[in-house]
Structures are given as C-alpha cells and as structure tokens.
PDB file of N, CA and C in Angstrom:
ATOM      1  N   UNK A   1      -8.978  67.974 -99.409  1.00  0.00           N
ATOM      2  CA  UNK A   1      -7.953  67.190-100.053  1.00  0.00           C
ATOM      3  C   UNK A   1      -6.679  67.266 -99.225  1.00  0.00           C
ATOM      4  N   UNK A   2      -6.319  65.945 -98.861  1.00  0.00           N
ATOM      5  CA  UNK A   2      -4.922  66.258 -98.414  1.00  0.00           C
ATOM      6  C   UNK A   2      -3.635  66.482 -99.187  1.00  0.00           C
ATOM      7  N   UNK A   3      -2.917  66.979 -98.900  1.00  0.00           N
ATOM      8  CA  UNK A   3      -1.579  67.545 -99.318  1.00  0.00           C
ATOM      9  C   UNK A   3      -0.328  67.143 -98.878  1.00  0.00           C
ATOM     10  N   UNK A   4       0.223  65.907 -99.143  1.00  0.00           N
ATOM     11  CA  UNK A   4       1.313  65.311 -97.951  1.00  0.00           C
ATOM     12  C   UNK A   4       2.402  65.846 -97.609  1.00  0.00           C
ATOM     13  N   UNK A   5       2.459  66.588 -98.840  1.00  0.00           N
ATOM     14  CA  UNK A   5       3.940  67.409 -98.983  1.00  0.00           C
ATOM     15  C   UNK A   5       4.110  68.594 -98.254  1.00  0.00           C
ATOM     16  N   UNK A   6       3.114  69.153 -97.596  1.00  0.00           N
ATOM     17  CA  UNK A   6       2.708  70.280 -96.754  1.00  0.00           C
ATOM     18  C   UNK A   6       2.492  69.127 -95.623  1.00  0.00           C
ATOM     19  N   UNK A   7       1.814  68.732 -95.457  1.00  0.00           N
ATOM     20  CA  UNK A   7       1.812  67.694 -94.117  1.00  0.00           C
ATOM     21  C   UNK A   7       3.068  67.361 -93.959  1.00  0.00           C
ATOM     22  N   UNK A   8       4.050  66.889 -94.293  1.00  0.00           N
ATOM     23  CA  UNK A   8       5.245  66.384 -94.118  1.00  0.00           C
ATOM     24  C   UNK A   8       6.627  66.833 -94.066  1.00  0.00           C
ATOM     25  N   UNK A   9       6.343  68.761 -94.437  1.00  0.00           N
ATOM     26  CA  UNK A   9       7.045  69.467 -95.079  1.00  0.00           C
ATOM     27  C   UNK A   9       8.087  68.816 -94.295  1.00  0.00           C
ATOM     28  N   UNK A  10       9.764  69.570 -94.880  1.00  0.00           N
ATOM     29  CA  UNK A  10      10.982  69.123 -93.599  1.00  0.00           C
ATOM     30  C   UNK A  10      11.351  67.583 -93.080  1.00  0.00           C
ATOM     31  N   UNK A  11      10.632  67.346 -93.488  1.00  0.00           N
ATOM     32  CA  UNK A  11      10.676  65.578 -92.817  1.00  0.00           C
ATOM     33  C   UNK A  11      10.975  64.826 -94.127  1.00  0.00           C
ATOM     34  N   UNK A  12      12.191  63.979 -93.952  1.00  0.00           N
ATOM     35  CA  UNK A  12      12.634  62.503 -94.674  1.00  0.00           C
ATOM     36  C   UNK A  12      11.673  61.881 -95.249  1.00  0.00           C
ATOM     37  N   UNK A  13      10.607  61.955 -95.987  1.00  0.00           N
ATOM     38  CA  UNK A  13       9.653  60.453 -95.766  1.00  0.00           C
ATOM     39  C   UNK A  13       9.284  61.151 -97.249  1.00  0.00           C
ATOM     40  N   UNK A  14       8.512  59.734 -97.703  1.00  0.00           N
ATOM     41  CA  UNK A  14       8.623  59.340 -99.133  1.00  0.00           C
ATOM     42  C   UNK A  14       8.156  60.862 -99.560  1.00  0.00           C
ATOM     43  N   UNK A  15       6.917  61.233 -99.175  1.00  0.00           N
ATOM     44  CA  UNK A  15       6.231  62.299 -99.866  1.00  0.00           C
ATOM     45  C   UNK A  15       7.018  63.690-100.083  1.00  0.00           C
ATOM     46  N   UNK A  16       8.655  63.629 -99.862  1.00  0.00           N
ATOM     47  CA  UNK A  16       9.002  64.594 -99.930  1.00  0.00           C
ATOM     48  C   UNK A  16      10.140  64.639-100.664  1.00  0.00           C
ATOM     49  N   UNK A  17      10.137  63.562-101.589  1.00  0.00           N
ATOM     50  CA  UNK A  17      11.873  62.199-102.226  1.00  0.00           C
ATOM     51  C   UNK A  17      11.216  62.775-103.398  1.00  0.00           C
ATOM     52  N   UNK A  18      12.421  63.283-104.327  1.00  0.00           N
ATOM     53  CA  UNK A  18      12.251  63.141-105.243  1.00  0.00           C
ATOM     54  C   UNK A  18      12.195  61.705-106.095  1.00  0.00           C
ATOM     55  N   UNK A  19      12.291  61.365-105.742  1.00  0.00           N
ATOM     56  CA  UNK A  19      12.027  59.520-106.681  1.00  0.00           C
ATOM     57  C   UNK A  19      10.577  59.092-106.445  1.00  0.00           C
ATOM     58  N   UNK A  20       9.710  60.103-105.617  1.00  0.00           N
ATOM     59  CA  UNK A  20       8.298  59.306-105.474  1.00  0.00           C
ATOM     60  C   UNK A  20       7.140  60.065-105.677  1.00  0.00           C
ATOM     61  N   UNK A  21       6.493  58.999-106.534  1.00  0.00           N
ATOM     62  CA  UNK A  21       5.417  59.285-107.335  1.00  0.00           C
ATOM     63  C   UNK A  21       4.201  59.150-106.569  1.00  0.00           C
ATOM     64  N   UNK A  22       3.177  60.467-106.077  1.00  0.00           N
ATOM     65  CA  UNK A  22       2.033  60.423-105.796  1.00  0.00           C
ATOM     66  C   UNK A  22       0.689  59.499-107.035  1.00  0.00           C
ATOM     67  N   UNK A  23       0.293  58.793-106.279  1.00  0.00           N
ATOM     68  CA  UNK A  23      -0.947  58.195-106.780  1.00  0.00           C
ATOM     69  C   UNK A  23      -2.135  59.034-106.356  1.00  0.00           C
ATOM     70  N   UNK A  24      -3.229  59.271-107.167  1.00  0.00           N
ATOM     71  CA  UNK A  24      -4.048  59.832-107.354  1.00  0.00           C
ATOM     72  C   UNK A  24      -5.265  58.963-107.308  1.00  0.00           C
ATOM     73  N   UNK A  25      -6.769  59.722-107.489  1.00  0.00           N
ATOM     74  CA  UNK A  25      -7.965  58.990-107.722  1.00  0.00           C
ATOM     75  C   UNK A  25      -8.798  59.791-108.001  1.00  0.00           C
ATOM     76  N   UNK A  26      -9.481  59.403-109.286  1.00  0.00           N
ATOM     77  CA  UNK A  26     -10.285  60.062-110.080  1.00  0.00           C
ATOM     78  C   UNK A  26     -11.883  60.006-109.159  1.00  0.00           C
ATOM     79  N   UNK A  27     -12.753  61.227-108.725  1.00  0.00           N
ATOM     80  CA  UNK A  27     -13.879  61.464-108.149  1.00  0.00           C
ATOM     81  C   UNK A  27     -14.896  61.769-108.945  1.00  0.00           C
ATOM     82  N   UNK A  28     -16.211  62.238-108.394  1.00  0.00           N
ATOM     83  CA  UNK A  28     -17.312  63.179-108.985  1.00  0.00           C
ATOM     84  C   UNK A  28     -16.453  64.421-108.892  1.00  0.00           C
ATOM     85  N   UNK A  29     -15.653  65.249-108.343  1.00  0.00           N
ATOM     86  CA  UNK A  29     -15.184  66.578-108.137  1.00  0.00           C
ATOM     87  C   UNK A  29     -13.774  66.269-108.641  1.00  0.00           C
ATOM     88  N   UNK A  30     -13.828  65.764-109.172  1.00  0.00           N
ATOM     89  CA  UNK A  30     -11.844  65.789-109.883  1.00  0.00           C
ATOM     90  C   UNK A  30     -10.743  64.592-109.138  1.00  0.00           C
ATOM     91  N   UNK A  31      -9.544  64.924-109.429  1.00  0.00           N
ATOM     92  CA  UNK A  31      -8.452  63.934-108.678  1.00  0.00           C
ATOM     93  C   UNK A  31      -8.232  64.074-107.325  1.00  0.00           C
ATOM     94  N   UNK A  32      -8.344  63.033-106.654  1.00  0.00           N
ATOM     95  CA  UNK A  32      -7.474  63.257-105.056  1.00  0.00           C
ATOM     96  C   UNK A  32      -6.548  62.476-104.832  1.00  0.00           C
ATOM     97  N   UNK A  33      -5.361  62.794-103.714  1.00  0.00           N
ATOM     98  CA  UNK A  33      -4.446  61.848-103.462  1.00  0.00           C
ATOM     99  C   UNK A  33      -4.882  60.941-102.427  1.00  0.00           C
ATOM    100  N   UNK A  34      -4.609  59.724-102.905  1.00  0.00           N
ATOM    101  CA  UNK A  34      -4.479  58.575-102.182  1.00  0.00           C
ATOM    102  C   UNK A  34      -3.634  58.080-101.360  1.00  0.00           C
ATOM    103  N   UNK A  35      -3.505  57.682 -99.791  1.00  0.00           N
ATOM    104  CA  UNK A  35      -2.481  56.853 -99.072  1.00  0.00           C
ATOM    105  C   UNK A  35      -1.526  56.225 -99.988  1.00  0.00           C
ATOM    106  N   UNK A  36      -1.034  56.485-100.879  1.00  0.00           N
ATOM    107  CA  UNK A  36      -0.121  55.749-101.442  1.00  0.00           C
ATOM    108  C   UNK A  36       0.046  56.112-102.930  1.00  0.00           C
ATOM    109  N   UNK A  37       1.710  55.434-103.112  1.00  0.00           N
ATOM    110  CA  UNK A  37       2.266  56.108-104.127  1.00  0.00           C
ATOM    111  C   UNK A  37       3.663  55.168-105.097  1.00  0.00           C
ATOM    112  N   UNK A  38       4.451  55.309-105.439  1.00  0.00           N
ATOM    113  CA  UNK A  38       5.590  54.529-106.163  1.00  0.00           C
ATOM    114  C   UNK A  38       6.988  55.288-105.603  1.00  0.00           C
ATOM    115  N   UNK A  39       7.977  54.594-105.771  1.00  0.00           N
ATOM    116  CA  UNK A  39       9.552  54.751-105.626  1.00  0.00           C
ATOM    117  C   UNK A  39      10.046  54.445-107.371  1.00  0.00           C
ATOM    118  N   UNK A  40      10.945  54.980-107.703  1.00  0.00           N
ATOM    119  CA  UNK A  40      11.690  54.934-108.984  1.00  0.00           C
ATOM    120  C   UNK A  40      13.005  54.249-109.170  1.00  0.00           C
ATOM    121  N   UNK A  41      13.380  54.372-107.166  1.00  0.00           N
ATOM    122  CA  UNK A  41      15.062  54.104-107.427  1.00  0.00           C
ATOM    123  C   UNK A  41      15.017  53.347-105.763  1.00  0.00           C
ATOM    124  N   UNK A  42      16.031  52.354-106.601  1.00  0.00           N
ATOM    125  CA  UNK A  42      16.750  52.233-106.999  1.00  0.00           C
ATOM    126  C   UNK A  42      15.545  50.710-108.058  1.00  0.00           C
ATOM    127  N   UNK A  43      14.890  50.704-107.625  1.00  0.00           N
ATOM    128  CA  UNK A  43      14.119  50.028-108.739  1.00  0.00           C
ATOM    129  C   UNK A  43      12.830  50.619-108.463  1.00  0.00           C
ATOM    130  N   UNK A  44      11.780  50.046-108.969  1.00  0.00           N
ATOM    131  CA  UNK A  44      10.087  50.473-108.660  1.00  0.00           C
ATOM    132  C   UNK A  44       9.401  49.668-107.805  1.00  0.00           C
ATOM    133  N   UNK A  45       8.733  50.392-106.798  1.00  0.00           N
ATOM    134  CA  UNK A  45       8.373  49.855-105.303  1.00  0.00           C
ATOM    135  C   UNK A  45       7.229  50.600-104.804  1.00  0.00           C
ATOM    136  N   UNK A  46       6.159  49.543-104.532  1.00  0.00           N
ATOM    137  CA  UNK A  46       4.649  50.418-103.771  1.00  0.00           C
ATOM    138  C   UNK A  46       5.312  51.552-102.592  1.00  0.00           C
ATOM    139  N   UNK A  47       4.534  52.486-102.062  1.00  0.00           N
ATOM    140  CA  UNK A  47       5.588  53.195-100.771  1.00  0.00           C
ATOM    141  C   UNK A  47       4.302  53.844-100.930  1.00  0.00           C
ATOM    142  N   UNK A  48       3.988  54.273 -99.031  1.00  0.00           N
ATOM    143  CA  UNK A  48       3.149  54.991 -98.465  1.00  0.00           C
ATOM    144  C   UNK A  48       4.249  56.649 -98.304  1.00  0.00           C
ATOM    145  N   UNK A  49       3.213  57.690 -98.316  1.00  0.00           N
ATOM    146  CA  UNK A  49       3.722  58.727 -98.361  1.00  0.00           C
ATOM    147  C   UNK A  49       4.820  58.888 -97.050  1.00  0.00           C
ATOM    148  N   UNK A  50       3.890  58.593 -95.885  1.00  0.00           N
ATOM    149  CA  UNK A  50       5.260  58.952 -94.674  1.00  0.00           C
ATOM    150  C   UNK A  50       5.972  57.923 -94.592  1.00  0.00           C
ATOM    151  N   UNK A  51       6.503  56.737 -95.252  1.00  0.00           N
ATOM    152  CA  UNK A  51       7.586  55.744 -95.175  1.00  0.00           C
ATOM    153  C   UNK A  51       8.792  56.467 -95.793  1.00  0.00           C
ATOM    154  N   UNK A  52      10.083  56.168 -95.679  1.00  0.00           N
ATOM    155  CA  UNK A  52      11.331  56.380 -96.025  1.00  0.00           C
ATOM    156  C   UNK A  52      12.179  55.310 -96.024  1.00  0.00           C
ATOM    157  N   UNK A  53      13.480  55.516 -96.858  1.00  0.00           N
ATOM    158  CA  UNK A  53      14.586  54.507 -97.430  1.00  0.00           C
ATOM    159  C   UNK A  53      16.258  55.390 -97.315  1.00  0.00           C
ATOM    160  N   UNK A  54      17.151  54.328 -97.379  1.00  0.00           N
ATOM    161  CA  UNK A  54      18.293  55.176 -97.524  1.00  0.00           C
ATOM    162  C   UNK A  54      18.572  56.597 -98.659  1.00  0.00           C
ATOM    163  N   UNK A  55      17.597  56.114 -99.540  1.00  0.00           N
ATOM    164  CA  UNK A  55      17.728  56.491-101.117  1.00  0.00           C
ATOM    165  C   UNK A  55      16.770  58.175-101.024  1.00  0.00           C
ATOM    166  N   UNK A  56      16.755  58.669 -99.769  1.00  0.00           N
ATOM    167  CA  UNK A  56      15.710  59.652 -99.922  1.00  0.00           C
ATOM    168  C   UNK A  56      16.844  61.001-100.452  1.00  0.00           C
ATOM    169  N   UNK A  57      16.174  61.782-101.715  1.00  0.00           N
ATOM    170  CA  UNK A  57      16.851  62.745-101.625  1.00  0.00           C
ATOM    171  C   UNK A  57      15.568  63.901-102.069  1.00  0.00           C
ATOM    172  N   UNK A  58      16.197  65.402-101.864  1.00  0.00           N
ATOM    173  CA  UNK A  58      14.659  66.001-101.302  1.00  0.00           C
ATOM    174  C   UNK A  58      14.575  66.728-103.442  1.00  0.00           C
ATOM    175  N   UNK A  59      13.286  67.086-103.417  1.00  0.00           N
ATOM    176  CA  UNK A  59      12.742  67.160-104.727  1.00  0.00           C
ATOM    177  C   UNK A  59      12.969  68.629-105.011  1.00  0.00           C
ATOM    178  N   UNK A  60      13.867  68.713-106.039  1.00  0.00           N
ATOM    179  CA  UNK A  60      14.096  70.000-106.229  1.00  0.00           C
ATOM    180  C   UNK A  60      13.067  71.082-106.217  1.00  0.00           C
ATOM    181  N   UNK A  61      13.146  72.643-106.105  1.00  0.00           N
ATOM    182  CA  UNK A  61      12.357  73.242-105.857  1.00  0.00           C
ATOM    183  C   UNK A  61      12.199  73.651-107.170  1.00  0.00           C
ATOM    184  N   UNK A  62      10.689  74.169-107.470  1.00  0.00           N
ATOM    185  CA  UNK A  62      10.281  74.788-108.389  1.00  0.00           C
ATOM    186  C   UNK A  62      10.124  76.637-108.297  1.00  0.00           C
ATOM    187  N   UNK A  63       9.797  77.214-109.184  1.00  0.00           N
ATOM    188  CA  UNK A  63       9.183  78.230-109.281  1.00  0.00           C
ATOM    189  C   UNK A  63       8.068  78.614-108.252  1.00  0.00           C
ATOM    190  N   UNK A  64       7.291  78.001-109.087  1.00  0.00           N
ATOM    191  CA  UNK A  64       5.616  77.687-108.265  1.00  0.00           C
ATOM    192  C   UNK A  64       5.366  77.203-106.767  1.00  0.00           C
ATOM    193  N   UNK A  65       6.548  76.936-106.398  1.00  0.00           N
ATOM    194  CA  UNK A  65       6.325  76.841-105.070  1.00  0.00           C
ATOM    195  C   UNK A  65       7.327  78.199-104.267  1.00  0.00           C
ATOM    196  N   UNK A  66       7.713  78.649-104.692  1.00  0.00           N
ATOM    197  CA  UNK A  66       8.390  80.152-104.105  1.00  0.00           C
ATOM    198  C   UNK A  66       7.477  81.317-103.630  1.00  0.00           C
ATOM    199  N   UNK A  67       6.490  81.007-104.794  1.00  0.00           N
ATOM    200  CA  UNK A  67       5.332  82.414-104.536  1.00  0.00           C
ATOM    201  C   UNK A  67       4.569  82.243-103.144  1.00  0.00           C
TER     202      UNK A  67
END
C-alpha cells in the first residue's frame, strides 16, 4: 500500500495540505489509496496527491504520528 504522506514527507504538494482529502478504494484485503483525492479550499476540486496550489498549508500534527 502506498503511503503519500511518507512518500512526500517535507514537500508542498497536495498529500501533505491540510485541506486535502485522500480517496480511497475498497479491495478483497480492505481499503487502499488511490492516485487521487479532493481540495476543500478555497472551494472543492479533484487534486492528485503530488500537485500543489497557493492555498497549501501543512496538516497539523497529531499524537499518533509522534510515536
């Protein structure tokens, strides 16, 4: 399964914006991510994970990603 957000870590591009929504796909073995995903802002917009916009700002950190 790829992971874009680890692929992309540090880098500007959608998969790392908080405004963008990974798309998924249901398998025989569970969900995977798909080439593609949504924007929120400044309206709603198809967007591939490594594309970027003025509007990129980075996705706050969680807990769960500290450990």
């Amino acid at each position: 399964m790829k992971n874009y957000d680890n692929i992309y870590a540090g880098e500007r591009v959608c998969c790392t914006c908080a405004h963008y929504y990974q798309h998924y796909r249901k398998g025989k073995k569970g969900y995977f991510e798909v080439n593609c995903g949504h924007c929120v802002f400044p309206r709603l917009k198809g967007r591939r994970p490594d594309q970027s916009c003025e509007h990129w700002e980075e996705k706050p950190h969680t807990d769960e990603e500290s450990k």
